[in-house]
PDB file of N, CA and C in Angstrom:
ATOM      1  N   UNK A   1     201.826  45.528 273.995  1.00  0.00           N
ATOM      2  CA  UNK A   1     202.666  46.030 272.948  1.00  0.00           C
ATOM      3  C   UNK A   1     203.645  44.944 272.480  1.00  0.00           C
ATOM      4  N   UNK A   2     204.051  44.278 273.520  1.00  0.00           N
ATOM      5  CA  UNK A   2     205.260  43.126 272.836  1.00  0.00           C
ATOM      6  C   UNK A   2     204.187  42.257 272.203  1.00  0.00           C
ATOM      7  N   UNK A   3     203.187  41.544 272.537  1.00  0.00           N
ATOM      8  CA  UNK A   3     202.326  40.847 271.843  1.00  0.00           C
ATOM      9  C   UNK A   3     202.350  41.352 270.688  1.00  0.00           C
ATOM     10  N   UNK A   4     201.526  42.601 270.285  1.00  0.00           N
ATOM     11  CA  UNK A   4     201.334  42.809 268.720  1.00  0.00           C
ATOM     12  C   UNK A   4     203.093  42.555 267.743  1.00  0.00           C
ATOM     13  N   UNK A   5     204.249  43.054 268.993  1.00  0.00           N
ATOM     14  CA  UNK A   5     204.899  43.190 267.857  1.00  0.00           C
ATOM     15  C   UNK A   5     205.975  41.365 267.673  1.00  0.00           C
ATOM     16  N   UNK A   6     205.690  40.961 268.550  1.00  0.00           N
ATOM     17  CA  UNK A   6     205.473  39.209 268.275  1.00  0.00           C
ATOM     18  C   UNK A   6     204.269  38.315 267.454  1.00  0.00           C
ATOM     19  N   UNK A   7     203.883  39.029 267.406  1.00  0.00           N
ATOM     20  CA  UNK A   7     202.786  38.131 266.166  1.00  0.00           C
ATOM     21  C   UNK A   7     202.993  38.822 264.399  1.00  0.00           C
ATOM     22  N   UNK A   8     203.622  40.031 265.194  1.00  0.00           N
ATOM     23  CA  UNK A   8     203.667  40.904 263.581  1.00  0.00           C
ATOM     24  C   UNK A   8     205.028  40.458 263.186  1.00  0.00           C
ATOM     25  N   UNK A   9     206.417  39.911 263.947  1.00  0.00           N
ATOM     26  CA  UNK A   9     207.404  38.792 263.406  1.00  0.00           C
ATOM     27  C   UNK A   9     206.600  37.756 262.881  1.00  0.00           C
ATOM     28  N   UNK A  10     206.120  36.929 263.751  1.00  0.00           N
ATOM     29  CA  UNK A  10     205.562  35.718 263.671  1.00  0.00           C
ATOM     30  C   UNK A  10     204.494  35.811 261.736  1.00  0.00           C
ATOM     31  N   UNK A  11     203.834  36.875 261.788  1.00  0.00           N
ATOM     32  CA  UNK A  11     203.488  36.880 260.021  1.00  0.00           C
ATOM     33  C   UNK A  11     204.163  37.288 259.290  1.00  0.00           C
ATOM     34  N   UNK A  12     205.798  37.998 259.461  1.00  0.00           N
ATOM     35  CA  UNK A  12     206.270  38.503 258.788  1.00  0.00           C
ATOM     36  C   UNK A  12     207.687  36.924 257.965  1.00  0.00           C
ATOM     37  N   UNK A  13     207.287  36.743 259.420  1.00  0.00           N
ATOM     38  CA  UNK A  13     208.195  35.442 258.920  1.00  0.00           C
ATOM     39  C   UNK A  13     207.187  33.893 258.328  1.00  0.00           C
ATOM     40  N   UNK A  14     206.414  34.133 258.463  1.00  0.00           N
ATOM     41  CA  UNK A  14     205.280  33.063 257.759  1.00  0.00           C
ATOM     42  C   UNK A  14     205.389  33.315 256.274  1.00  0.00           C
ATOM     43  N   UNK A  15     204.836  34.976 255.900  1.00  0.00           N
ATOM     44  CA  UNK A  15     205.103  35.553 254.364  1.00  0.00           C
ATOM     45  C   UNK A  15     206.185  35.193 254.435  1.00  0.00           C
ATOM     46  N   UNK A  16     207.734  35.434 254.349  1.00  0.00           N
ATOM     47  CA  UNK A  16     208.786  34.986 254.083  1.00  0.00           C
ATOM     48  C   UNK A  16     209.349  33.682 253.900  1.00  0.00           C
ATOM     49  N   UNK A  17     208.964  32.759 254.766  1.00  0.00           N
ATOM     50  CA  UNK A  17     208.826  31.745 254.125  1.00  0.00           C
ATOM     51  C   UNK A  17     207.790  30.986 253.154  1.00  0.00           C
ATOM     52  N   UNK A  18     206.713  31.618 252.676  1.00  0.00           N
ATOM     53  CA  UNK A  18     206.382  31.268 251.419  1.00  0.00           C
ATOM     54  C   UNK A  18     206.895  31.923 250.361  1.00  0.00           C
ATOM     55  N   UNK A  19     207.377  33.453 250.163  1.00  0.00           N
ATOM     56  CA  UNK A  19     207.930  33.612 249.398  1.00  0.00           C
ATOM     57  C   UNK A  19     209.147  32.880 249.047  1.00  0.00           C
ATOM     58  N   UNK A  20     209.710  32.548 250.065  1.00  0.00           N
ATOM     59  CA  UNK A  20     210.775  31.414 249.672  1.00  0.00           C
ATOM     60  C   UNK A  20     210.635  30.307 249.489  1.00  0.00           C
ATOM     61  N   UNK A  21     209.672  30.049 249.458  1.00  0.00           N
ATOM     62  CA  UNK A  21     209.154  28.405 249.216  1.00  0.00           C
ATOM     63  C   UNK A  21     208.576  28.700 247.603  1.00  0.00           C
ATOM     64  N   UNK A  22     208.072  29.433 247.580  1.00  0.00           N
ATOM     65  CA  UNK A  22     207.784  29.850 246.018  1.00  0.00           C
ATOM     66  C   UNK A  22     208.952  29.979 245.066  1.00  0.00           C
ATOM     67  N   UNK A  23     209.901  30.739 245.413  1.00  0.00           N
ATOM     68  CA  UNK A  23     210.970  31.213 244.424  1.00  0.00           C
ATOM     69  C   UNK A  23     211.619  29.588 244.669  1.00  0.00           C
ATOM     70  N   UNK A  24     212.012  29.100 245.892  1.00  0.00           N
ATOM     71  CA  UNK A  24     213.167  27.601 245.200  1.00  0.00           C
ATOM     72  C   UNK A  24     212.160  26.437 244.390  1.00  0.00           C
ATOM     73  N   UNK A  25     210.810  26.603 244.165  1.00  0.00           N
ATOM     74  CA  UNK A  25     209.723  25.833 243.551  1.00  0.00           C
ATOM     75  C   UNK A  25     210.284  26.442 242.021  1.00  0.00           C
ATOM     76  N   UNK A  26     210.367  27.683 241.846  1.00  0.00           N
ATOM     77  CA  UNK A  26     210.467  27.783 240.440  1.00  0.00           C
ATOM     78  C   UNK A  26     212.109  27.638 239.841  1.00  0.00           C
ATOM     79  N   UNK A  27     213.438  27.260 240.930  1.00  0.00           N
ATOM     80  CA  UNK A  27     214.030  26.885 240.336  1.00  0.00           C
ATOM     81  C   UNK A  27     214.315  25.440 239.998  1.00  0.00           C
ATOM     82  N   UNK A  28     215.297  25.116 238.943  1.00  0.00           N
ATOM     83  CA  UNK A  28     215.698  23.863 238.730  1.00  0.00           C
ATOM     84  C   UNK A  28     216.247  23.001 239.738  1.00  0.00           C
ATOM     85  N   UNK A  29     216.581  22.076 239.033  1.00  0.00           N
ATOM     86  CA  UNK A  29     216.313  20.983 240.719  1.00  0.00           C
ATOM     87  C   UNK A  29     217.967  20.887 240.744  1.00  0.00           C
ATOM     88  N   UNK A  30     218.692  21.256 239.856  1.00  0.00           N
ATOM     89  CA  UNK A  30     220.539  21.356 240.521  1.00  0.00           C
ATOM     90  C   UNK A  30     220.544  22.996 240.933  1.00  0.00           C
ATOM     91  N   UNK A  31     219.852  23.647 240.443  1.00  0.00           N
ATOM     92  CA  UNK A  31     220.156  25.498 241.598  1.00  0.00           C
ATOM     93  C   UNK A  31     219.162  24.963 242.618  1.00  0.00           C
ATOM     94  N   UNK A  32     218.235  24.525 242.729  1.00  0.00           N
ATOM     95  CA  UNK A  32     217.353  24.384 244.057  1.00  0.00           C
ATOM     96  C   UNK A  32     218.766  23.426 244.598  1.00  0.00           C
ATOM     97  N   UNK A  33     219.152  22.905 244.977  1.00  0.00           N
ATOM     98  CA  UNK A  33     220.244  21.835 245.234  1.00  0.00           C
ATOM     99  C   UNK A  33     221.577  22.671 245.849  1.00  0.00           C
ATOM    100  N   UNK A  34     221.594  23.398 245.441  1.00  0.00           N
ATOM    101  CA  UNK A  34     222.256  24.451 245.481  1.00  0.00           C
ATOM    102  C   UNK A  34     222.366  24.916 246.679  1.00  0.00           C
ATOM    103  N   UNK A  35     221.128  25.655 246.469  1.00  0.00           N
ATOM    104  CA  UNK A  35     220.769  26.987 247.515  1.00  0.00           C
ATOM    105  C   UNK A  35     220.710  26.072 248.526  1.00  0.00           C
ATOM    106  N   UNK A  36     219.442  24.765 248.834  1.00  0.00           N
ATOM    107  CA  UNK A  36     219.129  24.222 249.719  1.00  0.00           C
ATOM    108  C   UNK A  36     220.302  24.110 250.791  1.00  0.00           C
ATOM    109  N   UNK A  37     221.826  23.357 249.545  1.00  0.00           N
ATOM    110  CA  UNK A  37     222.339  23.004 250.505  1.00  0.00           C
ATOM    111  C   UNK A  37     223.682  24.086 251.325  1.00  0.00           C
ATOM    112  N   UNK A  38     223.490  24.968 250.409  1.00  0.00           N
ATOM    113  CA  UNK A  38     224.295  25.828 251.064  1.00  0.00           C
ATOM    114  C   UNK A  38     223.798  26.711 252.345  1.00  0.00           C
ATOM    115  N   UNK A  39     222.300  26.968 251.837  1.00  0.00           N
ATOM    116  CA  UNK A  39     222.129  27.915 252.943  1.00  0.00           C
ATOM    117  C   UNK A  39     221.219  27.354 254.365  1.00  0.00           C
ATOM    118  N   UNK A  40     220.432  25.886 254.165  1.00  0.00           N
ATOM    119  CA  UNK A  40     219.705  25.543 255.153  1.00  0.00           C
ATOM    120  C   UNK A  40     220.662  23.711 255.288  1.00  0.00           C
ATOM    121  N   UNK A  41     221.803  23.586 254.555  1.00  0.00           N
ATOM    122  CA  UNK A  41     222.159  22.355 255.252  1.00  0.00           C
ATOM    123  C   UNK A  41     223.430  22.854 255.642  1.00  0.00           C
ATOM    124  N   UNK A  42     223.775  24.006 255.765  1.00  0.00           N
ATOM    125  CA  UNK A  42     225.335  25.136 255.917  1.00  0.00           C
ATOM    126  C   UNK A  42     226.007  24.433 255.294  1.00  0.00           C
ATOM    127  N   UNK A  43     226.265  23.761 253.784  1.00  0.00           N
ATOM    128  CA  UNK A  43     227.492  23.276 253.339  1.00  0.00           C
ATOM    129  C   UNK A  43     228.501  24.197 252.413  1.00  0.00           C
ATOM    130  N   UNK A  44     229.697  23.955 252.590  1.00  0.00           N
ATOM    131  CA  UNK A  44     230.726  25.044 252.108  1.00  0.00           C
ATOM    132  C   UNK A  44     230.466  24.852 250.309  1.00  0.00           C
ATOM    133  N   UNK A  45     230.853  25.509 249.575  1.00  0.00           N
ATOM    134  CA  UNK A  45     230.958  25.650 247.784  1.00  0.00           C
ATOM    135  C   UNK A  45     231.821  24.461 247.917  1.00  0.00           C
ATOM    136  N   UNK A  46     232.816  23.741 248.130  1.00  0.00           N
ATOM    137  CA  UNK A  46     233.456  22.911 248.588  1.00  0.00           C
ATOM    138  C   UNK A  46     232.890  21.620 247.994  1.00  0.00           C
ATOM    139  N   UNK A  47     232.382  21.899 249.251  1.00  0.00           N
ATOM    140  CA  UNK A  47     231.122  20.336 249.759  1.00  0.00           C
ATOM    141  C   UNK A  47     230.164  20.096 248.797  1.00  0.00           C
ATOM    142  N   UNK A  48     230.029  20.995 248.142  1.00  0.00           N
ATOM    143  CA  UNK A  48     228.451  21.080 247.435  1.00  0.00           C
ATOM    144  C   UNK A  48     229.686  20.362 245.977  1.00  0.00           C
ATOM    145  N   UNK A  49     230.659  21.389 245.712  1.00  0.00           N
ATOM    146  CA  UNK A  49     230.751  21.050 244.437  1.00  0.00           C
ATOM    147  C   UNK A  49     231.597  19.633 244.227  1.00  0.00           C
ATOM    148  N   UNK A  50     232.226  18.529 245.891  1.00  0.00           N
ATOM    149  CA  UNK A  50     232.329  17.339 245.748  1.00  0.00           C
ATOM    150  C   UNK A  50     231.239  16.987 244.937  1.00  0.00           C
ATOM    151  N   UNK A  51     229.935  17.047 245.538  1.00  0.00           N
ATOM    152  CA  UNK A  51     228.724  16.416 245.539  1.00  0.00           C
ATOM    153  C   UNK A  51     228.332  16.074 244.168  1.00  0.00           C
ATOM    154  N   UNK A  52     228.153  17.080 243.496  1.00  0.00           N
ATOM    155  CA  UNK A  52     228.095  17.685 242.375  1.00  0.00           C
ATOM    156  C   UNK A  52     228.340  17.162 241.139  1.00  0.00           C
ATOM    157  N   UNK A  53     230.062  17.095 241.818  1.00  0.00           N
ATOM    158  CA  UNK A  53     230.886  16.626 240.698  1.00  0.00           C
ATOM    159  C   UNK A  53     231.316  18.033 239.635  1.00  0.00           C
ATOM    160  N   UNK A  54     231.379  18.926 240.422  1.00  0.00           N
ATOM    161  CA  UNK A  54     232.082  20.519 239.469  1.00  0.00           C
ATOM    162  C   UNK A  54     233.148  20.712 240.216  1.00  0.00           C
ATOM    163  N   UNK A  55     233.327  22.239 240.092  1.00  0.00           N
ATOM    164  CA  UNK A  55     234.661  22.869 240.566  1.00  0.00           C
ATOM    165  C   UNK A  55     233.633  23.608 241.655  1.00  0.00           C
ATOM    166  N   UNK A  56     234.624  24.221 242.862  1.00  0.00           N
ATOM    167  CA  UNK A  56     233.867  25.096 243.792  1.00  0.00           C
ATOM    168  C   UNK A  56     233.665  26.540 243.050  1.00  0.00           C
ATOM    169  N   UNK A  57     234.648  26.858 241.643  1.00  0.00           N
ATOM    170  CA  UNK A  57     234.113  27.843 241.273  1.00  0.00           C
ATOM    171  C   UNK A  57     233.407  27.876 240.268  1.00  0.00           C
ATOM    172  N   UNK A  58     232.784  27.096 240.170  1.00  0.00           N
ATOM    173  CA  UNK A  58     231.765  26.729 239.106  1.00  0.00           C
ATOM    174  C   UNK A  58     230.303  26.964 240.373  1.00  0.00           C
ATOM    175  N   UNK A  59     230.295  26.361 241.466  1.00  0.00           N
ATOM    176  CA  UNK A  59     229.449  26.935 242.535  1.00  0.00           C
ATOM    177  C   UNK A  59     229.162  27.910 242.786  1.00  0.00           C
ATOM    178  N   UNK A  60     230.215  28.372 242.715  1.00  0.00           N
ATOM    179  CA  UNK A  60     230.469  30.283 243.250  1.00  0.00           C
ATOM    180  C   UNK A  60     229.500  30.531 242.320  1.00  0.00           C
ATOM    181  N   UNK A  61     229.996  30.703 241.047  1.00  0.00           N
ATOM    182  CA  UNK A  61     229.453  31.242 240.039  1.00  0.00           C
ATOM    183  C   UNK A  61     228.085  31.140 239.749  1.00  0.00           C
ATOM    184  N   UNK A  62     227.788  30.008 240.019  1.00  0.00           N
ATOM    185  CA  UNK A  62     226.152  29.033 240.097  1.00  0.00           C
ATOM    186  C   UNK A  62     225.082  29.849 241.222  1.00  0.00           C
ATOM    187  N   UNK A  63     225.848  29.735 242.310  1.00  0.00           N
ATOM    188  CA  UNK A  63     225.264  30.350 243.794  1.00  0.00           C
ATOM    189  C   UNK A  63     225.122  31.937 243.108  1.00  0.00           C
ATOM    190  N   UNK A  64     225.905  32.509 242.957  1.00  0.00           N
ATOM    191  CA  UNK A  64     225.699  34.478 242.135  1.00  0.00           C
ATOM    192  C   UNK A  64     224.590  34.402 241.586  1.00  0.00           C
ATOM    193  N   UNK A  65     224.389  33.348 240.058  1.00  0.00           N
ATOM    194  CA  UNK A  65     223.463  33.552 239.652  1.00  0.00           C
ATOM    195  C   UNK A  65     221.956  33.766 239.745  1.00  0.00           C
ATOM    196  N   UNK A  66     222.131  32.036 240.858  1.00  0.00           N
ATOM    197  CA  UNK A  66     220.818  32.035 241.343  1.00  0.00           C
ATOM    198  C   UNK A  66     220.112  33.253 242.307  1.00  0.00           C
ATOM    199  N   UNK A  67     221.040  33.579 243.167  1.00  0.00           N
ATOM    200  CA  UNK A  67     220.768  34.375 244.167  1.00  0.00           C
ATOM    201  C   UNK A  67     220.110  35.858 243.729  1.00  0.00           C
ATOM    202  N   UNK A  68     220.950  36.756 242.145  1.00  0.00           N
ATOM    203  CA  UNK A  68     220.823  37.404 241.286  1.00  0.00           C
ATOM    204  C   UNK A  68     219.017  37.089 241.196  1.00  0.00           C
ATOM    205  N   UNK A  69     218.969  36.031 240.562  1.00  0.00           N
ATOM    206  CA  UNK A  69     217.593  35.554 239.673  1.00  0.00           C
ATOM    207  C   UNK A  69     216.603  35.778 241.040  1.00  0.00           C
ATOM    208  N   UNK A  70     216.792  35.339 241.865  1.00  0.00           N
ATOM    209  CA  UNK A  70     215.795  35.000 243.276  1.00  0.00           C
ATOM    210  C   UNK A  70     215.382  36.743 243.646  1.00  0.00           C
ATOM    211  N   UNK A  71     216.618  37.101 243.393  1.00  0.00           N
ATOM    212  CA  UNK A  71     216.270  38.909 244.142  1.00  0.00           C
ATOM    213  C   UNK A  71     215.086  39.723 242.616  1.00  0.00           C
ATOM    214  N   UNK A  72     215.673  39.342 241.961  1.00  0.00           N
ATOM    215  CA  UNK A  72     214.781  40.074 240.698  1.00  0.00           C
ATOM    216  C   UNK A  72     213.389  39.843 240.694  1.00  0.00           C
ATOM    217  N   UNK A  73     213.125  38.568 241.136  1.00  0.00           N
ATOM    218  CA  UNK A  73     211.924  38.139 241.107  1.00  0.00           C
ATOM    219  C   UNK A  73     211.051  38.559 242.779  1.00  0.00           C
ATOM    220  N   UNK A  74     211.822  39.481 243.668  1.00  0.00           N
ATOM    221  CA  UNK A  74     210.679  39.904 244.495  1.00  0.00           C
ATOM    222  C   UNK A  74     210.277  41.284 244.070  1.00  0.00           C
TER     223      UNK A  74
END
């Protein structure tokens, strides 16, 4: 029983990461930039929007959108 329900994570999280590999493919390469680095390099709106060269609430605002757009599209 733990087997089946360890392999049934194990595909549930395989699908999930292609769906997410799909949706940051179809965004632009400053919201892919974005997301990347906020949510898999943990950097603060902060950090990102040094980087950038914006305001952190210009991030904020950026990060809403995308996140908005990403959910619509599952």
């Amino acid at each position: 029983m733990d087997r089946l329900a360890g392999e049934q994570e194990d595909q549930e999280r395989v699908l999930n990461n292609m769906v997410l590999k799909e949706l940051l493919g179809e965004l632009g390469e400053k919201e892919r930039e974005v997301i990347v680095r906020r949510y898999f390099l943990n950097q603060t709106q902060t950090q990102i929007a040094g980087i950038l060269g914006i305001s952190q609430v210009q991030v904020s605002r950026l990060e809403k959108k995308i996140l908005k757009q990403m959910k619509e599209k599952l």
